[in-house]
Structures are given as structure tokens and as C-alpha cells.
PDB file of N, CA and C in Angstrom:
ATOM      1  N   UNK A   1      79.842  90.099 149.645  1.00  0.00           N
ATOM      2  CA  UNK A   1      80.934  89.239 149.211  1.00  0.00           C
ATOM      3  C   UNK A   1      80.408  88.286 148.140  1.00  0.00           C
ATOM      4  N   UNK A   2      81.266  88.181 147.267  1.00  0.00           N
ATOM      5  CA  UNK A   2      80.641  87.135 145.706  1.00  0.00           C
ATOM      6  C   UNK A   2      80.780  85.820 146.282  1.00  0.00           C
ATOM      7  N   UNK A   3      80.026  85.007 145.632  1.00  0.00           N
ATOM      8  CA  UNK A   3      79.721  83.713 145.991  1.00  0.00           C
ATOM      9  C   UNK A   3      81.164  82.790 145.932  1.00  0.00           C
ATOM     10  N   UNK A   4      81.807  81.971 146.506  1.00  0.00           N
ATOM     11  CA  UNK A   4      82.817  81.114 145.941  1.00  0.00           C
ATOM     12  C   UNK A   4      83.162  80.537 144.638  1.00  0.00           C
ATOM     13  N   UNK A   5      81.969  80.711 144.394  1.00  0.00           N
ATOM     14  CA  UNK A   5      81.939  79.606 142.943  1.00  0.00           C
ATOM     15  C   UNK A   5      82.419  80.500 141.919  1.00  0.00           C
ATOM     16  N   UNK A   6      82.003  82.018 142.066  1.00  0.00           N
ATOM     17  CA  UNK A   6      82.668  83.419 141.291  1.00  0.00           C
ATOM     18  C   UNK A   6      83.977  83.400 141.552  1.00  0.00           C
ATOM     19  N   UNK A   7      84.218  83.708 142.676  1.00  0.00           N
ATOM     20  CA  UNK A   7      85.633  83.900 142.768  1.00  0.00           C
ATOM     21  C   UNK A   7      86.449  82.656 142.332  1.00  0.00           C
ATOM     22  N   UNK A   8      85.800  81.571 142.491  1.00  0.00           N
ATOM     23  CA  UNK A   8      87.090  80.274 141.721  1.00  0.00           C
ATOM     24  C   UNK A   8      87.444  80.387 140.253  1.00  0.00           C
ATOM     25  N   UNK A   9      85.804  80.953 139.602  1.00  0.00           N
ATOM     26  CA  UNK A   9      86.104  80.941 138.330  1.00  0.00           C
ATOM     27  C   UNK A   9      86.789  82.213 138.059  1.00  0.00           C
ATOM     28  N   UNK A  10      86.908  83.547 138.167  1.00  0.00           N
ATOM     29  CA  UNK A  10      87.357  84.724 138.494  1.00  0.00           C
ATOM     30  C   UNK A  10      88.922  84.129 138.322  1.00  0.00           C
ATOM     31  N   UNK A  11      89.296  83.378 139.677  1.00  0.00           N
ATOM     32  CA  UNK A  11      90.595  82.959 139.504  1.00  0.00           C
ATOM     33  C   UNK A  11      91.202  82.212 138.703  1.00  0.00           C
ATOM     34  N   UNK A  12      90.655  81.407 138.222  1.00  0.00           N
ATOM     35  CA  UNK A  12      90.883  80.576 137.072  1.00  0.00           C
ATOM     36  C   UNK A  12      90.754  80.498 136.060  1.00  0.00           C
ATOM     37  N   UNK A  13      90.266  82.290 135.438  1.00  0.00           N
ATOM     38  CA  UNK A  13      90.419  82.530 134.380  1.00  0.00           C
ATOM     39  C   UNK A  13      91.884  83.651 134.155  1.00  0.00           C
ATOM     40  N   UNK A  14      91.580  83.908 135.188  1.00  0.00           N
ATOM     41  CA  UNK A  14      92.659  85.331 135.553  1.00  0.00           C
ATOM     42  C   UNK A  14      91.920  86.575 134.760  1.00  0.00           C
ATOM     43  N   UNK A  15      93.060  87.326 134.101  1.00  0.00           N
ATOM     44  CA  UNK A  15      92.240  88.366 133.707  1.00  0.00           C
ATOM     45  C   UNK A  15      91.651  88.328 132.308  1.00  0.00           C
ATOM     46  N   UNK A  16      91.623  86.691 131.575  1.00  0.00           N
ATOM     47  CA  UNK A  16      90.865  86.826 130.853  1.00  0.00           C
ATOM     48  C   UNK A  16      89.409  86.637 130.552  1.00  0.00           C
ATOM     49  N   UNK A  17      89.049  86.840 132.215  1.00  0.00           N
ATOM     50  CA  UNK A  17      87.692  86.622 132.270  1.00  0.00           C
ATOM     51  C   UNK A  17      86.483  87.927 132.095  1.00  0.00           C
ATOM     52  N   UNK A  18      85.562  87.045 131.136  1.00  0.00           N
ATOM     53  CA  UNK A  18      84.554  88.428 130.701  1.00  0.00           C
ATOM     54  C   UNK A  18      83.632  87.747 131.791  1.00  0.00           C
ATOM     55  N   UNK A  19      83.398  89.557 132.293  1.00  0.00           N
ATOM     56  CA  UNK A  19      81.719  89.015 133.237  1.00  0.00           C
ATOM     57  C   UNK A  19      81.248  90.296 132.915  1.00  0.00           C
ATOM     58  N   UNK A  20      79.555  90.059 133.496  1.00  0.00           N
ATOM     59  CA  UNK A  20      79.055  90.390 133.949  1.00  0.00           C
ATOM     60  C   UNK A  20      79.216  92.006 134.574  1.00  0.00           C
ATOM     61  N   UNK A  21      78.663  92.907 134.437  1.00  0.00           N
ATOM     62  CA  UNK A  21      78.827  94.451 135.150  1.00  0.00           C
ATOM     63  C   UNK A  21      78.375  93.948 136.429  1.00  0.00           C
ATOM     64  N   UNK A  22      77.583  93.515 136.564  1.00  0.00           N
ATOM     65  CA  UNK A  22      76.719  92.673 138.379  1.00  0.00           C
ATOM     66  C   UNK A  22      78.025  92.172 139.019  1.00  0.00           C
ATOM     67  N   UNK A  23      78.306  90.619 138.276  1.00  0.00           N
ATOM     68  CA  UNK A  23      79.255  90.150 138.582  1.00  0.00           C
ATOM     69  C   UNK A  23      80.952  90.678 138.641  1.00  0.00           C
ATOM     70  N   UNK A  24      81.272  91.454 138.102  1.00  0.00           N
ATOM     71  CA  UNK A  24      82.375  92.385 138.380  1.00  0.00           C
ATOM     72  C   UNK A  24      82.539  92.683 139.488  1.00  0.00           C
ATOM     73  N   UNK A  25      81.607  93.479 139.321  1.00  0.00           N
ATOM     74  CA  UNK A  25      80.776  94.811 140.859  1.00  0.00           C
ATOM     75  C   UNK A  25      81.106  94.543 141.899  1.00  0.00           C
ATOM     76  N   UNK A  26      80.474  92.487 142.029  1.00  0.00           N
ATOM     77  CA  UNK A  26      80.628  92.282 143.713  1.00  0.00           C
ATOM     78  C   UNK A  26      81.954  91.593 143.702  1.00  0.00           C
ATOM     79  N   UNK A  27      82.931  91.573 142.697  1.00  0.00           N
ATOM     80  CA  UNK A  27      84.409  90.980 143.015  1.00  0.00           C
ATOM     81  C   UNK A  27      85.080  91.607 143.471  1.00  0.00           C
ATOM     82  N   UNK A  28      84.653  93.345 143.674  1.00  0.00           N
ATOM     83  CA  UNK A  28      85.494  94.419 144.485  1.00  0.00           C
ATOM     84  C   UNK A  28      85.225  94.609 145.526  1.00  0.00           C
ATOM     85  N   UNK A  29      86.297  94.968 146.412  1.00  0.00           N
ATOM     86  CA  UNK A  29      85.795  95.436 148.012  1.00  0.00           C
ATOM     87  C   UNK A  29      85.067  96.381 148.501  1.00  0.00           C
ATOM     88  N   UNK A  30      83.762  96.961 147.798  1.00  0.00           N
ATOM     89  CA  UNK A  30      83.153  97.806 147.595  1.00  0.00           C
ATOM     90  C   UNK A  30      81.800  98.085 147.331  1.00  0.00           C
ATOM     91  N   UNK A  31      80.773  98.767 148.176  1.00  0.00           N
ATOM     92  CA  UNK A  31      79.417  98.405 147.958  1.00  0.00           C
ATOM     93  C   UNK A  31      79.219  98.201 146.209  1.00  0.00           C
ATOM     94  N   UNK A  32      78.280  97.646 146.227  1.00  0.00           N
ATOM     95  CA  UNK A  32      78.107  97.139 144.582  1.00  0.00           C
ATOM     96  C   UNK A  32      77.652  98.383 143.789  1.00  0.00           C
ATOM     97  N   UNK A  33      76.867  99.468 144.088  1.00  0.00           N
ATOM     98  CA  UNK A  33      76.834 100.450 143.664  1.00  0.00           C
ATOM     99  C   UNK A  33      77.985 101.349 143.285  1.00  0.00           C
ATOM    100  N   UNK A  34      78.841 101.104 144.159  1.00  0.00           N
ATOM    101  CA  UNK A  34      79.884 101.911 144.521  1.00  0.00           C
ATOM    102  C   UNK A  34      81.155 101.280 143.110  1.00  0.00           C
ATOM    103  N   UNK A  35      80.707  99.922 143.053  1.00  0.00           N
ATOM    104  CA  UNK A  35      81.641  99.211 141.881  1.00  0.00           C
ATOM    105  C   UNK A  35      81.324  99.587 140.844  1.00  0.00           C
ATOM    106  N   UNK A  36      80.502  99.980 140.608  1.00  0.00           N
ATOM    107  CA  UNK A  36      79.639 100.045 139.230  1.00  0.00           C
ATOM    108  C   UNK A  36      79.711 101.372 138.696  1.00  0.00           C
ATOM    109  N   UNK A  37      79.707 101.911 139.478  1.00  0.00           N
ATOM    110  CA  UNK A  37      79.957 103.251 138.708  1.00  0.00           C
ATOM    111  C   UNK A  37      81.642 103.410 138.583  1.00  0.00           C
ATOM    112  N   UNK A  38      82.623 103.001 139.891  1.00  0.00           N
ATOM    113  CA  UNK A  38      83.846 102.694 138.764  1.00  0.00           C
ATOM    114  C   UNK A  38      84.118 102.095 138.312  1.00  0.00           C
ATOM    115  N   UNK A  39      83.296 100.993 138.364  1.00  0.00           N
ATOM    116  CA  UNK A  39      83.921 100.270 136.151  1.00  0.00           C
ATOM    117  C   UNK A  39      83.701 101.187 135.294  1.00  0.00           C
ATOM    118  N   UNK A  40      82.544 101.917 135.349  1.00  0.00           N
ATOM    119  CA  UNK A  40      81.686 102.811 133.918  1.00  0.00           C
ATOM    120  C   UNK A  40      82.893 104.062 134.193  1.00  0.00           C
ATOM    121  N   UNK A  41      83.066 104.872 135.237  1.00  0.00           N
ATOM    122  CA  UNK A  41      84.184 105.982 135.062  1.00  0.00           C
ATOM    123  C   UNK A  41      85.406 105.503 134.986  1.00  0.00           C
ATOM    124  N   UNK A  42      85.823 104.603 134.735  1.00  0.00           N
ATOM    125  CA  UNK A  42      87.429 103.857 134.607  1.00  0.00           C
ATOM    126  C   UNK A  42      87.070 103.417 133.323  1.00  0.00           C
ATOM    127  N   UNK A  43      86.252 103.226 132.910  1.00  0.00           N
ATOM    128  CA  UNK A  43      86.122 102.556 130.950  1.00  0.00           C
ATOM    129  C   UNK A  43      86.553 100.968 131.365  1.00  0.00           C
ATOM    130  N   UNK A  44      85.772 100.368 132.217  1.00  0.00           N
ATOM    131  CA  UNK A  44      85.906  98.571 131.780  1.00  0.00           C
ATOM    132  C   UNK A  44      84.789  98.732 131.642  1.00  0.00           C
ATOM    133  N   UNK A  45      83.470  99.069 131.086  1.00  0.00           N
ATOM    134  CA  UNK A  45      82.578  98.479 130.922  1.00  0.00           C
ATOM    135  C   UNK A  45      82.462  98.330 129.152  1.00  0.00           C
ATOM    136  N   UNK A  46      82.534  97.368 128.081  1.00  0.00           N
ATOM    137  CA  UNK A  46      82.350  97.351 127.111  1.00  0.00           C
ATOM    138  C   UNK A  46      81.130  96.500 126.530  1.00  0.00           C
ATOM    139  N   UNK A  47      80.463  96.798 125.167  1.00  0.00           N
ATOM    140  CA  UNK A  47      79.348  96.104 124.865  1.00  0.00           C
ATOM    141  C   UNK A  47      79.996  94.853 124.020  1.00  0.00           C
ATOM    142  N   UNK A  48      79.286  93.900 124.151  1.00  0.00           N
ATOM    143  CA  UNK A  48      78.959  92.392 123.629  1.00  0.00           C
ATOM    144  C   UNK A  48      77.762  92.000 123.277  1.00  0.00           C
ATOM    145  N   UNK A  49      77.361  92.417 121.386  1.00  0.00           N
ATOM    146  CA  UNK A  49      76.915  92.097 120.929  1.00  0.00           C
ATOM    147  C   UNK A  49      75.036  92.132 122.224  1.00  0.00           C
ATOM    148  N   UNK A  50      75.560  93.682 122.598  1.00  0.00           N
ATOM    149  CA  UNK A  50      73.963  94.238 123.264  1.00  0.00           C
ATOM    150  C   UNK A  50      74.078  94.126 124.601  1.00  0.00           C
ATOM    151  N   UNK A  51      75.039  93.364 125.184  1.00  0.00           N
ATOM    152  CA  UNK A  51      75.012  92.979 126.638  1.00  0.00           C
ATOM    153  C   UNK A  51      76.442  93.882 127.559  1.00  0.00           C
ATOM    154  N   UNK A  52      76.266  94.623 128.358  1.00  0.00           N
ATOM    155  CA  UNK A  52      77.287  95.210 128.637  1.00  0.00           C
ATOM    156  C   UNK A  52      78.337  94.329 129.684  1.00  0.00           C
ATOM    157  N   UNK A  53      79.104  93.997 129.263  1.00  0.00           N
ATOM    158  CA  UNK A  53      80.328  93.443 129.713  1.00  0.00           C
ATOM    159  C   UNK A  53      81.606  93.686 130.598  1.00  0.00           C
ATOM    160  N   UNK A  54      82.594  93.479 131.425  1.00  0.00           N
ATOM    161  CA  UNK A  54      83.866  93.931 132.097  1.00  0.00           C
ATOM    162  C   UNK A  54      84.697  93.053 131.714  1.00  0.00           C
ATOM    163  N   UNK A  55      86.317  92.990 131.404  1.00  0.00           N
ATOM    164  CA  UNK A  55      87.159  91.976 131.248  1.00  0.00           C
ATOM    165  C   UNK A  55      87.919  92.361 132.623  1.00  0.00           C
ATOM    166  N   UNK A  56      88.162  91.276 133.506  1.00  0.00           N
ATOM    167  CA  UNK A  56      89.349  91.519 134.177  1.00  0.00           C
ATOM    168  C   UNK A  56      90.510  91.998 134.367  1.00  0.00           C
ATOM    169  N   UNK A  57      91.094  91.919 133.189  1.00  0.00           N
ATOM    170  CA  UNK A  57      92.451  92.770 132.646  1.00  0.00           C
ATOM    171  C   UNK A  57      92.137  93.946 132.625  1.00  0.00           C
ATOM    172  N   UNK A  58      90.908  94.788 131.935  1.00  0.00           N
ATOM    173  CA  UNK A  58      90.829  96.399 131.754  1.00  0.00           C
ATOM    174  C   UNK A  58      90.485  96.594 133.690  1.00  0.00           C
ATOM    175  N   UNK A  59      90.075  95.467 134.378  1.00  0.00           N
ATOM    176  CA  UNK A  59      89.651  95.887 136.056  1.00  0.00           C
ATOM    177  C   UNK A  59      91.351  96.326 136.399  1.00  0.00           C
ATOM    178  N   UNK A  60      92.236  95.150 136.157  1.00  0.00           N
ATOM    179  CA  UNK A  60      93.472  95.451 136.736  1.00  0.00           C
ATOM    180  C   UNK A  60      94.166  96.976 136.218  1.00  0.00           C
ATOM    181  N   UNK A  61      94.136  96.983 135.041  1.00  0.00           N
ATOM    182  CA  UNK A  61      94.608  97.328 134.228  1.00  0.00           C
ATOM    183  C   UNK A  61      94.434  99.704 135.002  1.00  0.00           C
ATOM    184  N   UNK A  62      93.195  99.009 135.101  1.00  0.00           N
ATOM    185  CA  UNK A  62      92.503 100.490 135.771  1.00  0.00           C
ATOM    186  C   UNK A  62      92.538 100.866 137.040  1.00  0.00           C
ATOM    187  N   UNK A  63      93.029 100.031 138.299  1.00  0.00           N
ATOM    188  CA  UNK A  63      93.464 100.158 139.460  1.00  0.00           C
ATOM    189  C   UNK A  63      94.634 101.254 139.742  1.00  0.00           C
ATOM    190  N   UNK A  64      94.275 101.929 140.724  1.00  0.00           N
ATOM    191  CA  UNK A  64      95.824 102.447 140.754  1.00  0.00           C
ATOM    192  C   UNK A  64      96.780 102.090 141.662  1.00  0.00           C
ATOM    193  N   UNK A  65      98.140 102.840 141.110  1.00  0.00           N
ATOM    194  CA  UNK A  65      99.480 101.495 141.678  1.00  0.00           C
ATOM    195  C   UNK A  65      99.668 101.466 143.270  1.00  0.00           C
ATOM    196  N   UNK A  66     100.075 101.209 143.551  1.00  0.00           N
ATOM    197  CA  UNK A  66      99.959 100.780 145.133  1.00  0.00           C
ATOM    198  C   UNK A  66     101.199 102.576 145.740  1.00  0.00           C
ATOM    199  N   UNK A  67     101.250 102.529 146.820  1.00  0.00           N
ATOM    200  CA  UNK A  67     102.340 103.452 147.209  1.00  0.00           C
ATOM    201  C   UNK A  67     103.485 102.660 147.477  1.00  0.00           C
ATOM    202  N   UNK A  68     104.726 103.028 146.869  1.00  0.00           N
ATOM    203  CA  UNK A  68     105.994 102.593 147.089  1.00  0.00           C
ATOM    204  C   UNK A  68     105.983 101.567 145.952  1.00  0.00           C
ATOM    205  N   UNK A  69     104.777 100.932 145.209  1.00  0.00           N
ATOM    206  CA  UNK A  69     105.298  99.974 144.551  1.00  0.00           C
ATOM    207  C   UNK A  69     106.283 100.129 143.342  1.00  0.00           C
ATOM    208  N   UNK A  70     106.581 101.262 142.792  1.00  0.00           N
ATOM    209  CA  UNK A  70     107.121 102.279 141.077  1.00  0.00           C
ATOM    210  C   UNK A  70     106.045 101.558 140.343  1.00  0.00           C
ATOM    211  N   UNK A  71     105.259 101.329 140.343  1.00  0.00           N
ATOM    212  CA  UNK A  71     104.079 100.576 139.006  1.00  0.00           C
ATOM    213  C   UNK A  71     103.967 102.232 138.705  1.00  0.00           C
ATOM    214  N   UNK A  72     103.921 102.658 137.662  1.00  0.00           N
ATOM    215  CA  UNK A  72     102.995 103.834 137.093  1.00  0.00           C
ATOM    216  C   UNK A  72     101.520 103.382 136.877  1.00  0.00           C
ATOM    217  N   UNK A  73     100.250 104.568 136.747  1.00  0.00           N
ATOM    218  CA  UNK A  73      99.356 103.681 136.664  1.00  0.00           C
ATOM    219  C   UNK A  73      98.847 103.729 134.994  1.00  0.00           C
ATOM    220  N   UNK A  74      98.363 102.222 134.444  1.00  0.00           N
ATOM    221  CA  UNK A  74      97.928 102.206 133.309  1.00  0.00           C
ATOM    222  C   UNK A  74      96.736 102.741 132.804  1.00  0.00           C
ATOM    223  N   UNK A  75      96.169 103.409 132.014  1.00  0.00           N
ATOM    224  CA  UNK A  75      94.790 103.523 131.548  1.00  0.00           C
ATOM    225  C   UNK A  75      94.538 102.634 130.903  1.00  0.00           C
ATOM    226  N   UNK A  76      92.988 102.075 131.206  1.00  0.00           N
ATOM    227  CA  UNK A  76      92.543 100.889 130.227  1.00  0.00           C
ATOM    228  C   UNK A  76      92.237 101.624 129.192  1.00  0.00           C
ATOM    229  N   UNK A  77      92.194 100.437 128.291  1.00  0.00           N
ATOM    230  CA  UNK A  77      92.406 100.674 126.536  1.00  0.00           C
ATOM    231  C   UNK A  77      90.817 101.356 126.316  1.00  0.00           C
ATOM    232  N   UNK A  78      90.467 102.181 125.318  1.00  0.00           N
ATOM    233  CA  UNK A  78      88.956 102.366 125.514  1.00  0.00           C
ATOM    234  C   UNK A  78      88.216 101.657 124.862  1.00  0.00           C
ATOM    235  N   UNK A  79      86.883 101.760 125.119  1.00  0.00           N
ATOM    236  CA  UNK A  79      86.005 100.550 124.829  1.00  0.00           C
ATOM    237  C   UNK A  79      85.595 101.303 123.522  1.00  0.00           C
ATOM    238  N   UNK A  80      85.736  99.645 122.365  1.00  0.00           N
ATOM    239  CA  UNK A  80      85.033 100.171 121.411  1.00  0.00           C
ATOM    240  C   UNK A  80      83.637 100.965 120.893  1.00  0.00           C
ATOM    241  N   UNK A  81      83.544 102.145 119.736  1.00  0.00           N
ATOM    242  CA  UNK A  81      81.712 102.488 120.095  1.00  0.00           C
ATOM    243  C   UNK A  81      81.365 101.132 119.253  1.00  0.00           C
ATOM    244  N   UNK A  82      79.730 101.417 120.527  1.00  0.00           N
ATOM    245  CA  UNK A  82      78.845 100.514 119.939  1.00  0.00           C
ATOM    246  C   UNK A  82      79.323  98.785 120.381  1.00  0.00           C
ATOM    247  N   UNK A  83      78.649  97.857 119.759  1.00  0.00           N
ATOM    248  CA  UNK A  83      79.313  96.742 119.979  1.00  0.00           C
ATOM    249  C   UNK A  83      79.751  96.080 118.226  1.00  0.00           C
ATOM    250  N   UNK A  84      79.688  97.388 117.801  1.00  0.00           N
ATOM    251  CA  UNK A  84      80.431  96.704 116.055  1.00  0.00           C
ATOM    252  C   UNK A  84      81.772  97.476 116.137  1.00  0.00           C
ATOM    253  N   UNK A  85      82.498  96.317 115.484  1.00  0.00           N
ATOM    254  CA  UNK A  85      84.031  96.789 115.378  1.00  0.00           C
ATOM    255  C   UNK A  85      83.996  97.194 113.811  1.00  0.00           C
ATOM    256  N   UNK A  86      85.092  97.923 113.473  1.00  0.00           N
ATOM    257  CA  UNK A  86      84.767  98.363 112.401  1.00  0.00           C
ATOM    258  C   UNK A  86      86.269  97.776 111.833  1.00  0.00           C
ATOM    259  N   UNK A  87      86.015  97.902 110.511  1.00  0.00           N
ATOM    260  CA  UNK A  87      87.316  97.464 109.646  1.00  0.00           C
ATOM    261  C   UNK A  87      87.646  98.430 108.490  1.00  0.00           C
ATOM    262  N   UNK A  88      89.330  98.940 108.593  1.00  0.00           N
ATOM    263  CA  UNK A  88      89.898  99.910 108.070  1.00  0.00           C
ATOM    264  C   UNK A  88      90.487  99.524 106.644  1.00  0.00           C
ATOM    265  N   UNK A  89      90.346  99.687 105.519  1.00  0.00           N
ATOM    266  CA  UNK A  89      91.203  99.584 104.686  1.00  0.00           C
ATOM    267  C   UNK A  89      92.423  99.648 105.101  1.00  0.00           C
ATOM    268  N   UNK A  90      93.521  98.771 104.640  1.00  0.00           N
ATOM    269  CA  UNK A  90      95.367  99.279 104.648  1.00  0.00           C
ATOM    270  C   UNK A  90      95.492  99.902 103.381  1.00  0.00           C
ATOM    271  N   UNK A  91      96.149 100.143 103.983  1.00  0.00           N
ATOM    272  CA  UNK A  91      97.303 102.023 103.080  1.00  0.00           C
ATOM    273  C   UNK A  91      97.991 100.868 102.170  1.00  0.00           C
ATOM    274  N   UNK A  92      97.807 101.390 100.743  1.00  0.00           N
ATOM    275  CA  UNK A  92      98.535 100.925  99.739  1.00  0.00           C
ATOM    276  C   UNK A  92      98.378 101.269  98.596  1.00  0.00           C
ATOM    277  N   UNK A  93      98.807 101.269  97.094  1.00  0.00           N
ATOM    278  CA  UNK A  93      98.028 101.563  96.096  1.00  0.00           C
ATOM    279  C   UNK A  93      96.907 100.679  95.508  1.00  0.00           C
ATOM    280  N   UNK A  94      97.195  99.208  95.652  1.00  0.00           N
ATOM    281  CA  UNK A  94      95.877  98.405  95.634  1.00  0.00           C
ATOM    282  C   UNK A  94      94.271  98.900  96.436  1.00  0.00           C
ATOM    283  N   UNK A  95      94.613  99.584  97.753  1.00  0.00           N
ATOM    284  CA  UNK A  95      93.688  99.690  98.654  1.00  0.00           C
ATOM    285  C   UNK A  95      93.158 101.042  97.960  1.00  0.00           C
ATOM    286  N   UNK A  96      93.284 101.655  97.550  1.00  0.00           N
ATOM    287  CA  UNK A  96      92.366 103.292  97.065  1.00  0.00           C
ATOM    288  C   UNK A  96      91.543 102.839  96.702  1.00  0.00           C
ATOM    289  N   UNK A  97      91.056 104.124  96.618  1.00  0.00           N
ATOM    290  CA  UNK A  97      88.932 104.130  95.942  1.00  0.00           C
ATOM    291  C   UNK A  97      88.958 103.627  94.276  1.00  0.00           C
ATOM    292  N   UNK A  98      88.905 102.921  94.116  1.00  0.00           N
ATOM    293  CA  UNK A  98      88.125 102.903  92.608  1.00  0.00           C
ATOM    294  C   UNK A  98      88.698 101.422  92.166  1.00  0.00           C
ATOM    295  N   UNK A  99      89.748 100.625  93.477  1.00  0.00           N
ATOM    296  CA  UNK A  99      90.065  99.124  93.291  1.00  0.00           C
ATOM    297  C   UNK A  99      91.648  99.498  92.938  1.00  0.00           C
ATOM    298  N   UNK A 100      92.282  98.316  92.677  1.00  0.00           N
ATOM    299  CA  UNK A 100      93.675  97.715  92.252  1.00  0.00           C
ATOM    300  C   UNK A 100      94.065  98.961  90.845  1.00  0.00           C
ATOM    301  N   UNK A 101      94.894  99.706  90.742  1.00  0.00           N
ATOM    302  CA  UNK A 101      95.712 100.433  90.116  1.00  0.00           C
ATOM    303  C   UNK A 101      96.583  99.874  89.312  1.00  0.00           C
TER     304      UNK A 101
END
């Protein structure tokens, strides 16, 4: 069971809290081994700048729906590669190869 002081902050961020793959792990009802490998096969585990990370929201997000509740279940969004985001040119005639037209 996670320490109190996890779970207050846990709660008081809601699901916009980034932790820890450790700290994730033991917020589930579930040996910690047992957490850890479904964050990594559910896709919440994402990198931060080298450090591998969980957001709460991709935890919820990846649960499945209860019986009787109609929730369909969501797939979390996938984790970017790497921990560099990349940036796309926009579609336009300014944006082509060779500059402003």
C-alpha cells in the first residue's frame, strides 16, 4: 500500500499528476510488479526528458469500464517516440520547400 502522503498528493492533483513508474505501480491494487508491466502493456509509461514517467489520466484513461456501467473503454493516447517531440510544418503555400512563394 503507497504511503499517505502519495495518495494525498495523487488526489490532489487528480489526473494531472506525473509520477514516477515506482510510484504509479504502488497506487494500484496490485503487486508492484504486477503494476508495472500494465502501465508498459497499456502505453502509460512515457519518457521525460530520459526519465520514464506515468500521467494519471493515460492510468484512468486505460482501465477498463466497469460491467453495467455503458462507459466504452478508452485507449490511452500513445506515448510519444523518444522523449523529443517533433514539429511539423503547416500545409500552405508559404510552408513548401524552398520558403514563401
Amino acid at each position: 500500500m503507497p504511503a499517505p502522503d502519495l495518495l494525498a498528493l495523487r488526489a490532489a492533483l487528480g489526473p494531472a499528476a506525473v509520477l514516477t513508474v515506482r510510484d504509479a505501480a504502488r497506487l494500484l491494487p496490485v503487486r508492484e510488479a504486477d503494476a508495472r508491466a500494465w502501465l508498459r502493456d497499456a502505453g502509460c509509461v512515457r519518457m521525460l526528458l530520459g526519465v520514464e514517467v506515468v500521467t494519471w489520466a493515460d492510468v484512468l484513461r486505460a482501465l477498463p469500464p466497469t460491467a453495467g456501467s455503458g462507459e466504452e473503454a478508452v485507449p490511452p493516447r500513445p506515448a510519444p517516440p523518444g522523449s523529443v517531440l517533433r514539429r511539423w510544418p503547416l500545409p500552405g503555400p508559404a510552408r513548401r520547400e524552398g520558403g514563401a512563394t
